[in-house]
N, C-alpha and C. Protein backbone atom coordinates (compact mmCIF):
# COMPACT_ATOMS: atom_id res chain seq x y z
N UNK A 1 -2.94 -81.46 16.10
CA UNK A 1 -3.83 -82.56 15.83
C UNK A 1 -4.60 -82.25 14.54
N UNK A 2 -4.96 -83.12 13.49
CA UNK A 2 -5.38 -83.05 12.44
C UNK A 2 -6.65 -83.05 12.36
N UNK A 3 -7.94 -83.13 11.34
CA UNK A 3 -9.13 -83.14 11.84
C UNK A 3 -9.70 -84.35 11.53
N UNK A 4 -8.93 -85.58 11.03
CA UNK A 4 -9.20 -86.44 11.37
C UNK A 4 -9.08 -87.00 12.70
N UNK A 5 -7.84 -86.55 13.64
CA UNK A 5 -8.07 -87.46 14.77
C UNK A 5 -9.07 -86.73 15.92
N UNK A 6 -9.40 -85.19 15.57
CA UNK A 6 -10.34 -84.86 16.47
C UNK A 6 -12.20 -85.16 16.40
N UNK A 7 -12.14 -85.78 14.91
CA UNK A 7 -13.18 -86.73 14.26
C UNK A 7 -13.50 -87.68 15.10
N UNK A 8 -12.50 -88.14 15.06
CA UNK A 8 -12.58 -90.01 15.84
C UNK A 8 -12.71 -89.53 16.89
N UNK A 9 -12.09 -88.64 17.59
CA UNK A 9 -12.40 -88.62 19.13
C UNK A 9 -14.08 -88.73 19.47
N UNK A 10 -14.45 -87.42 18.86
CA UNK A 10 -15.68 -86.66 19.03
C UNK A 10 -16.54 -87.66 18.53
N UNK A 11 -16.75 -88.65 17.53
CA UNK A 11 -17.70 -89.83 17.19
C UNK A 11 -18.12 -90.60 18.83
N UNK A 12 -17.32 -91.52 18.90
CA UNK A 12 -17.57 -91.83 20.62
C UNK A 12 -17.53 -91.56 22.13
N UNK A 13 -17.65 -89.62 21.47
CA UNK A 13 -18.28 -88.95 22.98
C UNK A 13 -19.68 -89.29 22.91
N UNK A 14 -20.56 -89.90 22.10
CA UNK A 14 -21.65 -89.77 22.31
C UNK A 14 -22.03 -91.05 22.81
N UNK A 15 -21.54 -91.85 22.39
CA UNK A 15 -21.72 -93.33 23.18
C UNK A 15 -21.29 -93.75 24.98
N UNK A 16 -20.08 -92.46 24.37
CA UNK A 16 -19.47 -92.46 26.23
C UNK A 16 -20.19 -91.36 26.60
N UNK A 17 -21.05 -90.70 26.41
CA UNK A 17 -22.25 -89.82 27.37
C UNK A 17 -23.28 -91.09 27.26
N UNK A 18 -23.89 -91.75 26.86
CA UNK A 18 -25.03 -92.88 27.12
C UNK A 18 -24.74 -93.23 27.77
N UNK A 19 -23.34 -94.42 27.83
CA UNK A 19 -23.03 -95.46 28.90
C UNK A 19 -23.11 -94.71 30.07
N UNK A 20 -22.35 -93.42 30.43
CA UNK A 20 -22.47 -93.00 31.51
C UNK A 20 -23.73 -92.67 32.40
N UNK A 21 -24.94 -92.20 31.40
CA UNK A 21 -26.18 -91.98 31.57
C UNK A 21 -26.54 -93.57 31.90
N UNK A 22 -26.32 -94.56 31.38
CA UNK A 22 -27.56 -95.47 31.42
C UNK A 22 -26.76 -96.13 32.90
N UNK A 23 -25.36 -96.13 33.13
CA UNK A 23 -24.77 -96.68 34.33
C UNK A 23 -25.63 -95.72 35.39
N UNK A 24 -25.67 -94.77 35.32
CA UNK A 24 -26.21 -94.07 36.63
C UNK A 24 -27.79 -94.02 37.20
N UNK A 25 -28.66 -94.86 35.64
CA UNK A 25 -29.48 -94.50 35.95
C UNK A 25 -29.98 -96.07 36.28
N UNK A 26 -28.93 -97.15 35.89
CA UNK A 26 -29.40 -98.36 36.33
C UNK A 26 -28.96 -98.31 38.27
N UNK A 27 -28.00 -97.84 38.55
CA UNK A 27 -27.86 -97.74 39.88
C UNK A 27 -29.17 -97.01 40.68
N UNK A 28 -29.32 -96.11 40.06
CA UNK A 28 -30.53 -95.41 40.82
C UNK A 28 -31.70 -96.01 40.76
N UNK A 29 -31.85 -97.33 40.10
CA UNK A 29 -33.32 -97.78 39.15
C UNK A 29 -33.12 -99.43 40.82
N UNK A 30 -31.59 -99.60 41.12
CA UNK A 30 -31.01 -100.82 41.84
C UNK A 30 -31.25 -100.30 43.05
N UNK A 31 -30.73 -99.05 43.35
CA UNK A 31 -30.98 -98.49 44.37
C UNK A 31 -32.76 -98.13 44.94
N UNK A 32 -33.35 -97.66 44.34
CA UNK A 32 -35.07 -97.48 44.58
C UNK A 32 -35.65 -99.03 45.03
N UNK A 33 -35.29 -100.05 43.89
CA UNK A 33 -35.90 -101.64 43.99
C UNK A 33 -35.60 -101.90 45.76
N UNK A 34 -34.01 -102.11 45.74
CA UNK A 34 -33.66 -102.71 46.51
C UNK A 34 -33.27 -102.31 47.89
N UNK A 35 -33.16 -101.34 48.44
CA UNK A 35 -33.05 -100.13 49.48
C UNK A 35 -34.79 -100.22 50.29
N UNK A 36 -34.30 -100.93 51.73
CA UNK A 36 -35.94 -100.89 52.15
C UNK A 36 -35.93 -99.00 52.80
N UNK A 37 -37.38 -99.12 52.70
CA UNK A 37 -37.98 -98.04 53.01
C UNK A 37 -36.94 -96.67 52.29
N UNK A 38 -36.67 -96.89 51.49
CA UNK A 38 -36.50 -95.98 49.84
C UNK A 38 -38.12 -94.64 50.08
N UNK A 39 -37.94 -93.67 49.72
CA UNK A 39 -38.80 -93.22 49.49
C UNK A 39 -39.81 -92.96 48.24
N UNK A 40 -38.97 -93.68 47.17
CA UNK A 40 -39.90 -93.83 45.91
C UNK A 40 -40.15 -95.38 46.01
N UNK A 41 -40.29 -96.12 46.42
CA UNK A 41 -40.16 -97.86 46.69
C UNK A 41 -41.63 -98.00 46.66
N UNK A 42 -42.10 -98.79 45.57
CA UNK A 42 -42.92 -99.30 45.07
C UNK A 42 -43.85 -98.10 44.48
N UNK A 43 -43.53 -97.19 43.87
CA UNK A 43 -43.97 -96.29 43.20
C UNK A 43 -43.89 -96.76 41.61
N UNK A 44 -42.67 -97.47 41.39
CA UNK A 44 -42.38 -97.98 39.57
C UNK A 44 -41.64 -97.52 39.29
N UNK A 45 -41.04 -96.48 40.24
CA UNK A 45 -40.03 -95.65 39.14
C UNK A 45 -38.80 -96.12 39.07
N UNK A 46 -38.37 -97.29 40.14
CA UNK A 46 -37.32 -98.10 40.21
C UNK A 46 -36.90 -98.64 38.78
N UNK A 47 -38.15 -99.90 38.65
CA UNK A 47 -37.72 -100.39 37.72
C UNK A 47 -37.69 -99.94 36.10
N UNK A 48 -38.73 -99.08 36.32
CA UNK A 48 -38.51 -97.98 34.90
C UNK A 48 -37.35 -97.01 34.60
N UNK A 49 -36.45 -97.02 35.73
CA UNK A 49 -35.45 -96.15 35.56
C UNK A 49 -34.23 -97.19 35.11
N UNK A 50 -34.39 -98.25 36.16
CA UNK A 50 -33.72 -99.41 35.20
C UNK A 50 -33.37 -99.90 34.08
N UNK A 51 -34.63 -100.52 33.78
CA UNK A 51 -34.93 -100.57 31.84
C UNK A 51 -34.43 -99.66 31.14
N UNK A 52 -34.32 -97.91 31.63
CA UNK A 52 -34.27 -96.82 30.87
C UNK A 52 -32.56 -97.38 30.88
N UNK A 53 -31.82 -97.85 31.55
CA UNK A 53 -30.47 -97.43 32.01
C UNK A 53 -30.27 -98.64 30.88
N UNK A 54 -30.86 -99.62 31.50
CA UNK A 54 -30.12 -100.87 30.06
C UNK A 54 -30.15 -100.84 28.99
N UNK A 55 -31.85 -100.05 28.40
CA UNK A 55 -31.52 -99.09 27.21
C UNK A 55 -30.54 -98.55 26.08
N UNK A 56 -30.35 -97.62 27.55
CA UNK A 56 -29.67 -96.56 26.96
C UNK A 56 -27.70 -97.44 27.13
N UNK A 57 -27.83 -98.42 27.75
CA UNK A 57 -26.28 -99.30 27.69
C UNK A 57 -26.11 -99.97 26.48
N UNK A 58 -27.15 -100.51 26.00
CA UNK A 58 -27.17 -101.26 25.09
C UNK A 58 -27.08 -100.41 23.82
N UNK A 59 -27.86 -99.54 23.40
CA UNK A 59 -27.98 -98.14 22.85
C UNK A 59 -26.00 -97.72 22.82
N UNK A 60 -25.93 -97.46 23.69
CA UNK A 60 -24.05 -96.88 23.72
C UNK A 60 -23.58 -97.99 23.18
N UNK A 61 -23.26 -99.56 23.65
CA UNK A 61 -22.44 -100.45 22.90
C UNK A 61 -22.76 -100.65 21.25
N UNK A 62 -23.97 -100.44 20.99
CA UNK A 62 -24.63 -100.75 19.63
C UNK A 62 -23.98 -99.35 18.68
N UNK A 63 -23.95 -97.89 19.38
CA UNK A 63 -23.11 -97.09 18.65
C UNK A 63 -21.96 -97.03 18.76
N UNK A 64 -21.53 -97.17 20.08
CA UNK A 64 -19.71 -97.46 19.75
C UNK A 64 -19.47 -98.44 18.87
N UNK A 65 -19.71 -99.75 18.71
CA UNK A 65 -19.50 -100.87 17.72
C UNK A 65 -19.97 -100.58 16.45
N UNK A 66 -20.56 -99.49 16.16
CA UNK A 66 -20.97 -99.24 14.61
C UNK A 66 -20.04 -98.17 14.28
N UNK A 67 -19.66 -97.10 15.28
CA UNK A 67 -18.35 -96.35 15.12
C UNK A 67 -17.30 -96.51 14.84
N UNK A 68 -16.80 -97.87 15.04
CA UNK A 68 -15.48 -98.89 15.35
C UNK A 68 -14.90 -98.98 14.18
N UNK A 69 -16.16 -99.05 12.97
CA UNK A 69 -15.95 -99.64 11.46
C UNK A 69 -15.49 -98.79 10.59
């Protein structure tokens, strides 16, 4: 493999470590909200973990699509 194609690879590991981060952390942000008697449930950290997750999704599509070019 040349070091161009291990270039391209390695550019959108970093976007595919976000998405993965922000998918897990919107589940956990879905899971706290919506799960009765949750033990962090109505503490905030639900929906702040949320936001953090869409973030950081939006964040990954915005660098993969600038990688693309």
């Amino acid at each position: 493999m040349d070091e161009k194609g291990q270039t391209k690879d390695s550019r959108n590991m970093h976007a595919i470590i976000l998405a993965v981060l922000g998918i897990i952390l919107v589940i956990i942000g879905e899971a706290i909200i919506n799960i009765p008697h949750a033990p962090m449930r109505g503490s905030g950290l639900g929906p702040i973990l949320f936001v953090t997750g869409v973030i950081l999704l939006i964040i990954a599509v915005l660098r993969f699509m600038y990688k693309r070019k």
